[in-house]
Structure formats: C-alpha cells, structure tokens
C-alpha atoms as a PDB file:
ATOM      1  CA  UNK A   1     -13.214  26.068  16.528  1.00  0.00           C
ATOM      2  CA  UNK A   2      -9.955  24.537  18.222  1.00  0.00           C
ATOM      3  CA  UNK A   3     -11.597  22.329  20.156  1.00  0.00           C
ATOM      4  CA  UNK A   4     -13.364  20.862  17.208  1.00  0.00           C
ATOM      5  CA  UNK A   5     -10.193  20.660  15.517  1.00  0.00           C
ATOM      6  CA  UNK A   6      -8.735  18.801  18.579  1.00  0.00           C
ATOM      7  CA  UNK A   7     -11.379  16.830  18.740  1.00  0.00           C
ATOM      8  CA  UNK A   8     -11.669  15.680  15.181  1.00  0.00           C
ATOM      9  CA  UNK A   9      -7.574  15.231  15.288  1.00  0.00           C
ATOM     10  CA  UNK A  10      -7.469  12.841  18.129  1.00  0.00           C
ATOM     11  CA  UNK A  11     -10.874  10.780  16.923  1.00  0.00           C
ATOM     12  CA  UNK A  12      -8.222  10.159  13.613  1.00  0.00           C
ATOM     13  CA  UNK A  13      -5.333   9.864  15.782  1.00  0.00           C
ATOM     14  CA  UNK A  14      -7.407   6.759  17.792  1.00  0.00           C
ATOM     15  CA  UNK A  15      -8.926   5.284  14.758  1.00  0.00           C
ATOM     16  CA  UNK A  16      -5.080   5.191  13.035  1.00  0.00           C
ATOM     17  CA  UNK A  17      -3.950   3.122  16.375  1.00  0.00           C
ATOM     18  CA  UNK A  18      -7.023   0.805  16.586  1.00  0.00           C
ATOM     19  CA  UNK A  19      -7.360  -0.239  13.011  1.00  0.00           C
ATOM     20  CA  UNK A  20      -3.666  -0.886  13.055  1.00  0.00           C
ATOM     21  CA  UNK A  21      -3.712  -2.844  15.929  1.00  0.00           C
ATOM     22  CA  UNK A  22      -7.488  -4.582  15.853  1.00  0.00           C
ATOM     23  CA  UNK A  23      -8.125  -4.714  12.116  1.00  0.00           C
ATOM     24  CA  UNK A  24      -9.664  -2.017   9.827  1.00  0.00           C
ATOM     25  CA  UNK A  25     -13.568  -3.907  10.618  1.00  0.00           C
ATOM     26  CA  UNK A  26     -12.542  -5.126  14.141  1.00  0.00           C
ATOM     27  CA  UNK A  27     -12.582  -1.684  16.101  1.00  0.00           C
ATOM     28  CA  UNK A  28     -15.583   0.230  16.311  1.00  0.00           C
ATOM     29  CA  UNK A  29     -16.786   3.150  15.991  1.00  0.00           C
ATOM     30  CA  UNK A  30     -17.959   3.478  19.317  1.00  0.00           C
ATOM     31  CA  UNK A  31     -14.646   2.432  20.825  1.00  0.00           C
ATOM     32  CA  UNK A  32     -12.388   4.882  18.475  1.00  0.00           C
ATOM     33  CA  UNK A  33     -14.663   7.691  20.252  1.00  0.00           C
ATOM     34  CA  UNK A  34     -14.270   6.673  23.437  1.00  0.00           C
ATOM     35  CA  UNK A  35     -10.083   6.104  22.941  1.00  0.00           C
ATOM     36  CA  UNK A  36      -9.716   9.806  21.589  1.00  0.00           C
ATOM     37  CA  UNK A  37     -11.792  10.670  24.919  1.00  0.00           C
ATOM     38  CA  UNK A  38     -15.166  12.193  23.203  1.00  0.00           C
ATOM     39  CA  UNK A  39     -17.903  11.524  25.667  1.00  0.00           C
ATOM     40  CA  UNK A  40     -20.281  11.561  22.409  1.00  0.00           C
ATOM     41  CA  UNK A  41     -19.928   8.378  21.095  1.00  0.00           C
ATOM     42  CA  UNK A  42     -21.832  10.121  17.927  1.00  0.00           C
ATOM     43  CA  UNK A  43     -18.920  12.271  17.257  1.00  0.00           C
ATOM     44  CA  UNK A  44     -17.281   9.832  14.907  1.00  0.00           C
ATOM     45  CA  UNK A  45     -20.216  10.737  12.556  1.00  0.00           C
ATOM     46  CA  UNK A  46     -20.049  14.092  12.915  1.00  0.00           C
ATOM     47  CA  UNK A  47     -17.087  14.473  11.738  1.00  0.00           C
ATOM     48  CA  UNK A  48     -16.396  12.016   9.211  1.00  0.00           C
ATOM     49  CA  UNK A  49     -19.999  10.258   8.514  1.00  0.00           C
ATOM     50  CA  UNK A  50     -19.109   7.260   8.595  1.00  0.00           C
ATOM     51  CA  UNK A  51     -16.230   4.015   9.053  1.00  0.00           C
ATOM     52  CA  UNK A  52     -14.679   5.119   5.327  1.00  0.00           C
ATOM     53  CA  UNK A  53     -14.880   8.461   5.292  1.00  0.00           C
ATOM     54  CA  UNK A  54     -12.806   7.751   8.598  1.00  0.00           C
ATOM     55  CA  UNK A  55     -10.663   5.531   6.750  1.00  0.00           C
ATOM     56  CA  UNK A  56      -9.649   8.062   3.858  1.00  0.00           C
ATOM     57  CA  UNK A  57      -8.824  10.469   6.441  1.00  0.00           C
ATOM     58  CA  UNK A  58      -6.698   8.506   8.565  1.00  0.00           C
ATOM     59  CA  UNK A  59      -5.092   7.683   5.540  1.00  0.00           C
ATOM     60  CA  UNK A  60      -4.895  10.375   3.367  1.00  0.00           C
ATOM     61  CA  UNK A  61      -1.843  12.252   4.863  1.00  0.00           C
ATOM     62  CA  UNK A  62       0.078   9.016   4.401  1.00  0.00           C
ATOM     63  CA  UNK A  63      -0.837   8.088   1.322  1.00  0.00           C
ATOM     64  CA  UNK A  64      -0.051  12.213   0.366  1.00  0.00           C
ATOM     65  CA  UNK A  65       3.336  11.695   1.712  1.00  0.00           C
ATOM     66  CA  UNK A  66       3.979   8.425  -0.203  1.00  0.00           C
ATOM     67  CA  UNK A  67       2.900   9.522  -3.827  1.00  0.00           C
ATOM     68  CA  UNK A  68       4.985  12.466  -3.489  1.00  0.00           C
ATOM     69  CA  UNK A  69       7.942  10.582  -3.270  1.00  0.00           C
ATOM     70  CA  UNK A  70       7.000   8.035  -5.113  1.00  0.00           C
ATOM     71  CA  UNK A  71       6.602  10.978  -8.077  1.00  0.00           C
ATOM     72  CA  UNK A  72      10.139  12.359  -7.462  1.00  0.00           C
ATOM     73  CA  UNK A  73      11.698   8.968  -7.640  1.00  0.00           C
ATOM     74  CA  UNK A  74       9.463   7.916 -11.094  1.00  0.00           C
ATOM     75  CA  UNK A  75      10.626  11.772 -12.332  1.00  0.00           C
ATOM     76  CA  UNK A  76      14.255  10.510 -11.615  1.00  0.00           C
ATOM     77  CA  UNK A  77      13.488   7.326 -13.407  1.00  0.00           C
ATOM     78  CA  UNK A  78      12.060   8.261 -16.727  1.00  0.00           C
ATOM     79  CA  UNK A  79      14.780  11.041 -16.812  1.00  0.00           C
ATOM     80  CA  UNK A  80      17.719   8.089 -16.970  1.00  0.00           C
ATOM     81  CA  UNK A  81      19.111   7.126 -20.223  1.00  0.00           C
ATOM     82  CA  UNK A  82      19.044   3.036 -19.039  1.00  0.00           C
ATOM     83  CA  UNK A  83      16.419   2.030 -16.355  1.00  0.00           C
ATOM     84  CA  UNK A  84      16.749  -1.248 -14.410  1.00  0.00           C
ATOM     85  CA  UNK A  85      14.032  -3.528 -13.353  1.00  0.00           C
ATOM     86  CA  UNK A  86      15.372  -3.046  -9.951  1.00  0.00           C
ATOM     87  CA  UNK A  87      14.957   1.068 -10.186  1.00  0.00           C
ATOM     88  CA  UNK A  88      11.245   0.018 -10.532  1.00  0.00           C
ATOM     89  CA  UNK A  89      11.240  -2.080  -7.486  1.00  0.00           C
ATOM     90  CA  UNK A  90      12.675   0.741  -5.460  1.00  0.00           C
ATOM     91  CA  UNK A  91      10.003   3.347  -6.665  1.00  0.00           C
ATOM     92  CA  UNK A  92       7.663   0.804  -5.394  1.00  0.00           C
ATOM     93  CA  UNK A  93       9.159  -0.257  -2.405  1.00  0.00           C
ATOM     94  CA  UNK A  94      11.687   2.914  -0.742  1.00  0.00           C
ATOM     95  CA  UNK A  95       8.126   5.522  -0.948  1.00  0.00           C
ATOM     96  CA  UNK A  96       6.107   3.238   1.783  1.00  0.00           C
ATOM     97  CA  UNK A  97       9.241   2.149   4.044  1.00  0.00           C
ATOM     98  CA  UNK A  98       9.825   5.839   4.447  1.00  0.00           C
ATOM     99  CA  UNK A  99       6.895   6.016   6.704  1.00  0.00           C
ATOM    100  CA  UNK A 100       8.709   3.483   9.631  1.00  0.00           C
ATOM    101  CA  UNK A 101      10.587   6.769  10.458  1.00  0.00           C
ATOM    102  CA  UNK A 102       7.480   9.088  10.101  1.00  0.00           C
ATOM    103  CA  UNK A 103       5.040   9.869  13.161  1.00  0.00           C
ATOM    104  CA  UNK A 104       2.253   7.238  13.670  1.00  0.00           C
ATOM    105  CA  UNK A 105       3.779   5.692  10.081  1.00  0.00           C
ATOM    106  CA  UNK A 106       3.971   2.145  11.200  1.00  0.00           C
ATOM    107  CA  UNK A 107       0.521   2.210  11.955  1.00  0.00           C
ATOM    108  CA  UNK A 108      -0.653   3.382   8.734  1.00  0.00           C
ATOM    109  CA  UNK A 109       1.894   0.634   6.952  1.00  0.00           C
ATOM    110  CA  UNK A 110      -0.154  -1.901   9.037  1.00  0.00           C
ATOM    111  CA  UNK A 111      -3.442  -0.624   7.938  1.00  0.00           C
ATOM    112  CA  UNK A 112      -2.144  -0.414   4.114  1.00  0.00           C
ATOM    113  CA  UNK A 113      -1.050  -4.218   4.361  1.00  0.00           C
ATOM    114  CA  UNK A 114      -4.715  -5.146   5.488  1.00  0.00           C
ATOM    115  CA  UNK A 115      -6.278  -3.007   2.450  1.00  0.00           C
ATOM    116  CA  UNK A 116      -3.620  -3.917  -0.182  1.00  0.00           C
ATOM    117  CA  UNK A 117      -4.821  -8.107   0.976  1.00  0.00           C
ATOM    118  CA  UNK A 118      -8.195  -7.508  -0.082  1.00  0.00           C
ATOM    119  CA  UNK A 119      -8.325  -3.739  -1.730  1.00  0.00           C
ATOM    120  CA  UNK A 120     -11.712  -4.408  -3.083  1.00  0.00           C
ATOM    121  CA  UNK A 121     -13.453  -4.544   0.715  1.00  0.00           C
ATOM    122  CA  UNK A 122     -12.654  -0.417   1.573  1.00  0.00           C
ATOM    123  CA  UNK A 123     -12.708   2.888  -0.221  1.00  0.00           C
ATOM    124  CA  UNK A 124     -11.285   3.428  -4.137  1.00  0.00           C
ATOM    125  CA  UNK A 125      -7.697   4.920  -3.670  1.00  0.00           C
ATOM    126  CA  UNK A 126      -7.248   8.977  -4.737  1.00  0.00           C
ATOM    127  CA  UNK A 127      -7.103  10.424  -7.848  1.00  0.00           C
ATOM    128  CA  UNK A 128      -3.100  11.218  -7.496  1.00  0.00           C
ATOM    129  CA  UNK A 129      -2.100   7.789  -5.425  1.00  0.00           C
ATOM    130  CA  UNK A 130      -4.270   5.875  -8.605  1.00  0.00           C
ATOM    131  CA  UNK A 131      -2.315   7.575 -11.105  1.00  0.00           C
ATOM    132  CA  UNK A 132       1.450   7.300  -9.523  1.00  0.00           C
ATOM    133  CA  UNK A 133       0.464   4.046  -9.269  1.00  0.00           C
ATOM    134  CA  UNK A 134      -0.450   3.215 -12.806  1.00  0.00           C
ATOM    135  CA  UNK A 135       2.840   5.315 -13.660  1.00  0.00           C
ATOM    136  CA  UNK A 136       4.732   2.462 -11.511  1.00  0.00           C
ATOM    137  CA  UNK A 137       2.845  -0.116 -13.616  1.00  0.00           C
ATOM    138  CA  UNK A 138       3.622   1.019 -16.817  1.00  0.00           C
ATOM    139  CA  UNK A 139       7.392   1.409 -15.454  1.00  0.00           C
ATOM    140  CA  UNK A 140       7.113  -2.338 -14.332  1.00  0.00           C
ATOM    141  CA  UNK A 141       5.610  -3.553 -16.986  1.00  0.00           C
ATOM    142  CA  UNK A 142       7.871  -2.070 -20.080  1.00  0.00           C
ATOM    143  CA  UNK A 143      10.956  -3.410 -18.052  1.00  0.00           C
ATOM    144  CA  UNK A 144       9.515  -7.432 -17.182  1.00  0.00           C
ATOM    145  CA  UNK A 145       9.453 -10.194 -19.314  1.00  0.00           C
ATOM    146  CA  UNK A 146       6.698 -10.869 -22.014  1.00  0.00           C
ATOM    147  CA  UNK A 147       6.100 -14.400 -20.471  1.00  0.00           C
ATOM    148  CA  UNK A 148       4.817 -12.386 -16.797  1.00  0.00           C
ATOM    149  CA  UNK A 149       2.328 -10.256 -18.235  1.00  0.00           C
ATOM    150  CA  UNK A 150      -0.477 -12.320 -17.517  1.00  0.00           C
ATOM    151  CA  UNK A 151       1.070 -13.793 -14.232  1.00  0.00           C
ATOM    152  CA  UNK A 152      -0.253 -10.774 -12.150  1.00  0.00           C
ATOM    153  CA  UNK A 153       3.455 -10.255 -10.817  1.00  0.00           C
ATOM    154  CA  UNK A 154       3.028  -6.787  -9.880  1.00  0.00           C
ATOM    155  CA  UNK A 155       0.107  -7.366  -7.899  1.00  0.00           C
ATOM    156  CA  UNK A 156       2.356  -9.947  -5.956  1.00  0.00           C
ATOM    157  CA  UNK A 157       5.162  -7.507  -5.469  1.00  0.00           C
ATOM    158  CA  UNK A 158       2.846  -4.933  -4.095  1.00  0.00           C
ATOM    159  CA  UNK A 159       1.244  -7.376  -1.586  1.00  0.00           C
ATOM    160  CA  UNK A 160       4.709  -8.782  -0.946  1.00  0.00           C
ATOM    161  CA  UNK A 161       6.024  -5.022  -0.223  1.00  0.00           C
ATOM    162  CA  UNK A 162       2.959  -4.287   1.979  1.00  0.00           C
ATOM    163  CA  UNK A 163       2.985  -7.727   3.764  1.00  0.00           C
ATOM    164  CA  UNK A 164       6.798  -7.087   4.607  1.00  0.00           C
ATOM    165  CA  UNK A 165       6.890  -3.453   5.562  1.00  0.00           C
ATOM    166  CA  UNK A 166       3.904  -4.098   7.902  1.00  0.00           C
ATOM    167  CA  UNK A 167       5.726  -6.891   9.627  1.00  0.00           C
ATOM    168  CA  UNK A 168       8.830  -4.645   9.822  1.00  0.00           C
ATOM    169  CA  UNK A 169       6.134  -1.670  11.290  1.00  0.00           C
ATOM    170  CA  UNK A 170       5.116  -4.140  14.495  1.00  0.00           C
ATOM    171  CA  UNK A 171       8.693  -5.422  15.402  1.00  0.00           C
ATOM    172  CA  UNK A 172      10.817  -3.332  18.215  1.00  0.00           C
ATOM    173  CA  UNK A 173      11.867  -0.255  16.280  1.00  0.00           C
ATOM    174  CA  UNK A 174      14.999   0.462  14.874  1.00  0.00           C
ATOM    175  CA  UNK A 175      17.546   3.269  13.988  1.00  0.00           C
ATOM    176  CA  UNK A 176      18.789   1.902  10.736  1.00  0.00           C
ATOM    177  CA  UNK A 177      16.465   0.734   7.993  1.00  0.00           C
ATOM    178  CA  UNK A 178      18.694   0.643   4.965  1.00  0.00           C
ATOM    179  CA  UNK A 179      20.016  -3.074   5.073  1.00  0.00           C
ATOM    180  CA  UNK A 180      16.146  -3.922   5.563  1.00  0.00           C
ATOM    181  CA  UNK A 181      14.936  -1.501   2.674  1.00  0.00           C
ATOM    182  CA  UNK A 182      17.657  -2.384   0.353  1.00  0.00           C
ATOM    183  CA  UNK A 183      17.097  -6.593   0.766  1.00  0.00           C
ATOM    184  CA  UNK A 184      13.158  -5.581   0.092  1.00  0.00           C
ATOM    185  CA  UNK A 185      14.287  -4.108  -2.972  1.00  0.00           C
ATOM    186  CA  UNK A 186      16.336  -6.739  -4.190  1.00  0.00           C
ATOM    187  CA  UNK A 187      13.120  -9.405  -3.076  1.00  0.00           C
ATOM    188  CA  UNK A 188      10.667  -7.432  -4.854  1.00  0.00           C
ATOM    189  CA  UNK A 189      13.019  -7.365  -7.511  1.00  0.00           C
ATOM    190  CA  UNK A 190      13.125 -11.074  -7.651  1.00  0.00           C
ATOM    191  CA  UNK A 191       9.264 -11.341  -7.899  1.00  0.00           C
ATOM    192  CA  UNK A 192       9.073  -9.344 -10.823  1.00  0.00           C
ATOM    193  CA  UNK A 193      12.112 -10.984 -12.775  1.00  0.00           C
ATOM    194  CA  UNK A 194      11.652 -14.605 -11.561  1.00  0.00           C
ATOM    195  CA  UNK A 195      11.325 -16.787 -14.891  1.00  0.00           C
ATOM    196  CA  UNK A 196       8.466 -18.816 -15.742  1.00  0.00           C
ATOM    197  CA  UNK A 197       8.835 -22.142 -16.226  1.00  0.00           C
ATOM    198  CA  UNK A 198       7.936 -24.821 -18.559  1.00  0.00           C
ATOM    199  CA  UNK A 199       5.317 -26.074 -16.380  1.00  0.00           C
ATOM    200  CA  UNK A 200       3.445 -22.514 -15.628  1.00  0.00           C
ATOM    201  CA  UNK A 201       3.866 -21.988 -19.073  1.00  0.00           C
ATOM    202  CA  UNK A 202       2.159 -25.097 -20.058  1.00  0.00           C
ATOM    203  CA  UNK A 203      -0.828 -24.185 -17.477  1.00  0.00           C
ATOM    204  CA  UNK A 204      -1.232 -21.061 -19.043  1.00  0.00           C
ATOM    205  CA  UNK A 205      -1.505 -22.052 -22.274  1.00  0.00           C
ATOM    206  CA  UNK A 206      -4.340 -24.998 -20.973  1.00  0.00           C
ATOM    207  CA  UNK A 207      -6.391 -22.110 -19.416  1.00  0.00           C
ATOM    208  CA  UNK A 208      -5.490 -20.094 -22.669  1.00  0.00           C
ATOM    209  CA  UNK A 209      -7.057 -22.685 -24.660  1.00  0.00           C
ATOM    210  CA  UNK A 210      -9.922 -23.160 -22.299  1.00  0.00           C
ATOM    211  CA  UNK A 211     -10.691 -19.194 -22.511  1.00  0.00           C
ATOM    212  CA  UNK A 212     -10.958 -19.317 -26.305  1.00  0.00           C
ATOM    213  CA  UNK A 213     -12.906 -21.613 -26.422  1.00  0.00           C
ATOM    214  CA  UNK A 214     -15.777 -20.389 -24.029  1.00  0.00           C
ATOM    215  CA  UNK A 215     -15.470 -17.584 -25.995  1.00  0.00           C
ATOM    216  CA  UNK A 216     -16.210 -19.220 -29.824  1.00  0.00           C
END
C-alpha cells in the first residue's frame, strides 16, 4: 500500500513539473512515467486513467488551497460596510500569488496560466473553485461600471492575473512578493475600472444593432 502511494505521488509530482515546463499537451504520458521512475510506462493509467484525470489531480490540491482563501477574503468582503473595486481585485488576485511561496506552487501557477488561455481545451473546474468563482463575479460585477458589462473585463483580468503570476512563477525566486502582489492588484484593478470610450462605445452599439437585427 505505501509503495502505491509513493508511486502514485511522484507520477503527480512529475506530471506537475512537465506540464509546467513542456505544456499541459506537450509531455506525455509515457515520459511523466518514466520522470517519476515507474518502469511501467502503463502506470499513469492505472492510477489516474487517463491525461485529465491526471490533470485534476495535479491540480486539485492547488486549486483546494486557492478557493479557501479566496472564501475567507470574499467572507471579509461582503462583511464590510463600503467595498472597493480594488477589494475585488485582491480577492482575485492575492488567493493565486499565494502559491509562489507554496511547495511546487509556481508550477501549478504555470499550468493555471496555460488552462485559464484556452479553459475550454481541459477538464470543467470543481464544484467549490466554480462557485467561489462566480461569488468573485458577482463581487466584480455589482462594483464596475454599467458601460463594461458586455466588454468581458473580468475575463481579461483573470487572464491578465494568470498571465502575470505565471511569468512571476518562472523568474529567479524571491523572498518578498508584496511590492509585486500589491502593483498586480492595482493593474487588475485598472482593467476592471478602465472607462470605455466613445469609440468602443460606438462599436458596441454597431454590433448591438447588427444582433437585433439577425434576431427580427
């Protein structure tokens, strides 16, 4: 039994390393076995079926650790009298940059960045990380402008986040990440308050137009 458990930790502990460094697609199967040192290049399957059931666990004590704080800091939120736009930014952003200072957490902020670029290619998110997530969005949402509702700005501030902390996760590591947290706050801020102008506003009312009337 504990060499099955050894086993099936350092096939995960591989696959984290590999798809952070290669690419979620990029390393195979075959290779992750033969990194965690399992002469049974099968065993991949055996314990985890298959490339996304692989996926969800290498992820799944990350994305645990993230929606737990995440929670706390959207409890702390809702609790305040007078919320900020930039509160919301910060339950976004300071969840995921806690994991540069966790074990084997840079990795899994590179891997997040890939999935978060194109999040309909690998496995649905959990129950819990879909709903602290739509808890955020409702948070963002009540706080930004009317005008940015149909701009998709919080799906820009989540890449943005993502794209950041991963290029913060594979540069020479660091004691202190509060100045670099705290300007990621204030940037993700920006994305969700920057105002629309007259121009985007005049393209969205063109493609407004152009909706309505494919639909009559």
């Amino acid at each position: 039994m504990d060499r099955g458990i050894g086993a099936k930790q350092k096939i995960l502990d591989a696959a984290r390393d590999l798809f952070a460094e290669r690419g979620i697609e990029d390393a195979s199967l075959r290779e992750i076995a033969r990194s965690a040192g399992q002469g049974n290049t099968r065993a991949v399957q055996y314990h985890f079926e298959d490339r996304n059931g692989l996926l969800a666990a290498v992820l799944d004590p990350y994305h645990r650790r993230v929606d737990e704080r995440r929670s706390a800091l959207l409890d702390e939120i809702e609790r305040q009298p007078n919320v900020a736009i930039r509160d919301a930014a910060g339950a976004l952003v300071r969840p995921a940059a806690a994991m540069l200072e966790v074990e084997g957490g840079r990795e899994y902020l590179r891997i997040a960045a890939e999935i978060s670029r194109e999040p309909a290619r690998f496995p649905a998110p959990g129950v819990r990380r879909a709903n602290e997530l739509k808890r955020w969005r409702a948070l963002a949402t009540r706080l930004m402008s009317d005008d940015t509702a149909s701009l998709h700005r919080r799906y820009a501030a989540v890449q943005f986040c993502h794209s950041e902390l991963s290029r913060r996760a594979t540069t020479r590591r660091r004691a202190d990440h509060r100045l670099f947290v705290s300007d990621l706050v204030d940037l993700t801020t920006g994305i969700l308050t920057a105002p629309v102008s007259d121009e985007t506003k005049r393209f969205l009312a063109e493609r407004d137009g152009k909706a309505s009337e494919s639909r009559s």
